[in-house]
C-alpha atoms as a PDB file:
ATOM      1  CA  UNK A   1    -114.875 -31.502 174.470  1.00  0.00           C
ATOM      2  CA  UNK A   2    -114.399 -27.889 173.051  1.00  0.00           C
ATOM      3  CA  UNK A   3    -111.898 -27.421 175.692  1.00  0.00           C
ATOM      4  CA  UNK A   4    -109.774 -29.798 173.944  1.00  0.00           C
ATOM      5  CA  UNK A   5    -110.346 -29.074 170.172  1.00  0.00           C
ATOM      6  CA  UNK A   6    -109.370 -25.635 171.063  1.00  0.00           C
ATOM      7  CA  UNK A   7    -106.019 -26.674 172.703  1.00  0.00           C
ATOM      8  CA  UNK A   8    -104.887 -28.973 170.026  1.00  0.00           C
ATOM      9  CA  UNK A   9    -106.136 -26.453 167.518  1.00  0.00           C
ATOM     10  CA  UNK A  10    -104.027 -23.902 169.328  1.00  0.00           C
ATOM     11  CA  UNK A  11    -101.300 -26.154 169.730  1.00  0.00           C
ATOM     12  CA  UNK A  12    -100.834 -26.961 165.972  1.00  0.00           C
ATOM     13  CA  UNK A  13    -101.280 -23.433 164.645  1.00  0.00           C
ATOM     14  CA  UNK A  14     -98.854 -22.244 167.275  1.00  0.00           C
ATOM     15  CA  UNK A  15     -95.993 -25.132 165.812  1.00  0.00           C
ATOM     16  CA  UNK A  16     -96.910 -24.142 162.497  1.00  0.00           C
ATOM     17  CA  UNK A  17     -96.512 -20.531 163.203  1.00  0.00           C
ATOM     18  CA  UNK A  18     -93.400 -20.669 164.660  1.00  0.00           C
ATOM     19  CA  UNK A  19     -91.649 -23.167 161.838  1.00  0.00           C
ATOM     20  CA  UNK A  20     -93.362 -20.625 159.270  1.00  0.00           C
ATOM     21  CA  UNK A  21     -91.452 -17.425 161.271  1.00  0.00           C
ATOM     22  CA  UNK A  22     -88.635 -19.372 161.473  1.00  0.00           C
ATOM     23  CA  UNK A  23     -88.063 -20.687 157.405  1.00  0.00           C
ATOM     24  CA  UNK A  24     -89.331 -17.046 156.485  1.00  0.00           C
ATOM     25  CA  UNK A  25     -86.409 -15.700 159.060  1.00  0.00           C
ATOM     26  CA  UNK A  26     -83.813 -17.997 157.718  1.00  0.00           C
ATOM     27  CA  UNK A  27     -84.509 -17.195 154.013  1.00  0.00           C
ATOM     28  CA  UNK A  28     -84.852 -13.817 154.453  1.00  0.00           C
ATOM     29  CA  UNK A  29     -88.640 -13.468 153.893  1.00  0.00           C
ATOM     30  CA  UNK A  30     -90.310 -11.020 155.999  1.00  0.00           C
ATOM     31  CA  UNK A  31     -94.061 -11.677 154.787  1.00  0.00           C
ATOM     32  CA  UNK A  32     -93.495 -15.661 155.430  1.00  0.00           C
ATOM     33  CA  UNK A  33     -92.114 -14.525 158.877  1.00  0.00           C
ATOM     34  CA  UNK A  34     -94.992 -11.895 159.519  1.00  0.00           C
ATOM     35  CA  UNK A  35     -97.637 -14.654 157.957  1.00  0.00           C
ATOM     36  CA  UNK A  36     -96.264 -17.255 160.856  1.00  0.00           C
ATOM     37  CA  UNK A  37     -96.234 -14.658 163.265  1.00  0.00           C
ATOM     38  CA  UNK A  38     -99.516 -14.239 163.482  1.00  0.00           C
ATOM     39  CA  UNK A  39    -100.792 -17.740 162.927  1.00  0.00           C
ATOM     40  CA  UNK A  40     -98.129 -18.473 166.456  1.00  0.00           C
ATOM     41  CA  UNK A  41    -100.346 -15.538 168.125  1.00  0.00           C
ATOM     42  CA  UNK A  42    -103.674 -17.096 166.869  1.00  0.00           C
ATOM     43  CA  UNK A  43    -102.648 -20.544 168.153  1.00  0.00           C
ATOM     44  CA  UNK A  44    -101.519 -18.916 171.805  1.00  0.00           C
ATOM     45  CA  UNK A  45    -105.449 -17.548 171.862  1.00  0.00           C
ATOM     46  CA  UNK A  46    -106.934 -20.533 171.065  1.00  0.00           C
ATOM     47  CA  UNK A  47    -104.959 -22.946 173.047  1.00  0.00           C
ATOM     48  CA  UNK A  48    -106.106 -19.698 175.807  1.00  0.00           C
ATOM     49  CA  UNK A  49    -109.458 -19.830 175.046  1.00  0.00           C
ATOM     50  CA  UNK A  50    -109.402 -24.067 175.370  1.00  0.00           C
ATOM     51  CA  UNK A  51    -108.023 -23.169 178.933  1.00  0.00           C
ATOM     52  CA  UNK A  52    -110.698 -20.630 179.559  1.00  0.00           C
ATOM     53  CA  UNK A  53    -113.271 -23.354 178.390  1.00  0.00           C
ATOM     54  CA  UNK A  54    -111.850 -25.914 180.809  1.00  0.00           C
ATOM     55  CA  UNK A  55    -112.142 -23.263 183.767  1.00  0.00           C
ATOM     56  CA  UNK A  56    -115.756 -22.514 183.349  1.00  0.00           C
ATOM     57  CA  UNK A  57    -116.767 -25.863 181.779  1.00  0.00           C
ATOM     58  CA  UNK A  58    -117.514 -25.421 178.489  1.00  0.00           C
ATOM     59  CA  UNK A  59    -120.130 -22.648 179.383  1.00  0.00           C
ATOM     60  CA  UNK A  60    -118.657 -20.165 176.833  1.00  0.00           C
END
Protein backbone atom coordinates (compact mmCIF):
# COMPACT_ATOMS: atom_id res chain seq x y z
CA UNK A 1 0.00 0.00 0.00
CA UNK A 2 2.84 2.58 0.78
CA UNK A 3 4.25 1.68 -2.48
CA UNK A 4 1.39 3.31 -4.04
CA UNK A 5 0.68 6.41 -1.81
CA UNK A 6 4.20 7.25 -2.48
CA UNK A 7 3.84 7.07 -6.33
CA UNK A 8 0.72 9.05 -6.60
CA UNK A 9 2.14 11.38 -4.00
CA UNK A 10 5.18 11.68 -6.22
CA UNK A 11 3.23 11.85 -9.20
CA UNK A 12 1.10 14.91 -8.16
CA UNK A 13 3.89 16.96 -6.61
CA UNK A 14 5.97 16.27 -9.68
CA UNK A 15 2.75 17.84 -12.10
CA UNK A 16 2.44 20.49 -9.72
CA UNK A 17 6.06 21.27 -9.76
CA UNK A 18 6.47 21.43 -13.17
CA UNK A 19 3.11 23.75 -13.96
CA UNK A 20 4.53 25.93 -10.93
CA UNK A 21 8.24 26.19 -12.93
CA UNK A 22 6.51 26.66 -15.86
CA UNK A 23 3.79 29.86 -14.87
CA UNK A 24 6.83 31.24 -12.74
CA UNK A 25 9.03 30.88 -16.20
CA UNK A 26 6.40 32.41 -18.34
CA UNK A 27 5.78 35.43 -16.02
CA UNK A 28 9.09 36.02 -15.33
CA UNK A 29 9.20 34.88 -11.66
CA UNK A 30 12.25 33.18 -10.65
CA UNK A 31 11.19 32.26 -6.91
CA UNK A 32 7.73 30.68 -8.35
CA UNK A 33 10.05 28.82 -10.85
CA UNK A 34 12.73 27.85 -8.11
CA UNK A 35 9.59 27.03 -5.56
CA UNK A 36 8.24 24.40 -8.44
CA UNK A 37 11.54 23.27 -9.05
CA UNK A 38 12.01 21.74 -6.15
CA UNK A 39 8.55 20.47 -5.36
CA UNK A 40 9.17 18.52 -9.35
CA UNK A 41 12.51 17.09 -7.58
CA UNK A 42 10.60 16.11 -4.35
CA UNK A 43 7.87 14.38 -6.39
CA UNK A 44 10.73 12.40 -8.66
CA UNK A 45 12.02 11.02 -4.95
CA UNK A 46 8.95 10.02 -3.80
CA UNK A 47 7.44 8.49 -6.80
CA UNK A 48 11.47 6.75 -6.39
CA UNK A 49 11.07 5.81 -3.11
CA UNK A 50 7.25 4.18 -4.01
CA UNK A 51 9.40 2.15 -6.59
CA UNK A 52 11.99 1.25 -4.04
CA UNK A 53 9.02 0.15 -1.71
CA UNK A 54 7.53 -2.04 -4.43
CA UNK A 55 11.09 -3.76 -4.97
CA UNK A 56 11.63 -4.81 -1.45
CA UNK A 57 7.93 -5.06 -0.45
CA UNK A 58 7.13 -2.53 1.68
CA UNK A 59 10.04 -3.55 4.10
CA UNK A 60 11.41 0.04 4.28
Amino acid sequence: MGEFVDKVKGAINDLVGDAKQEVGTRTDNPDLAADGAAQQATGKGQKLKGGIKGALGDKI
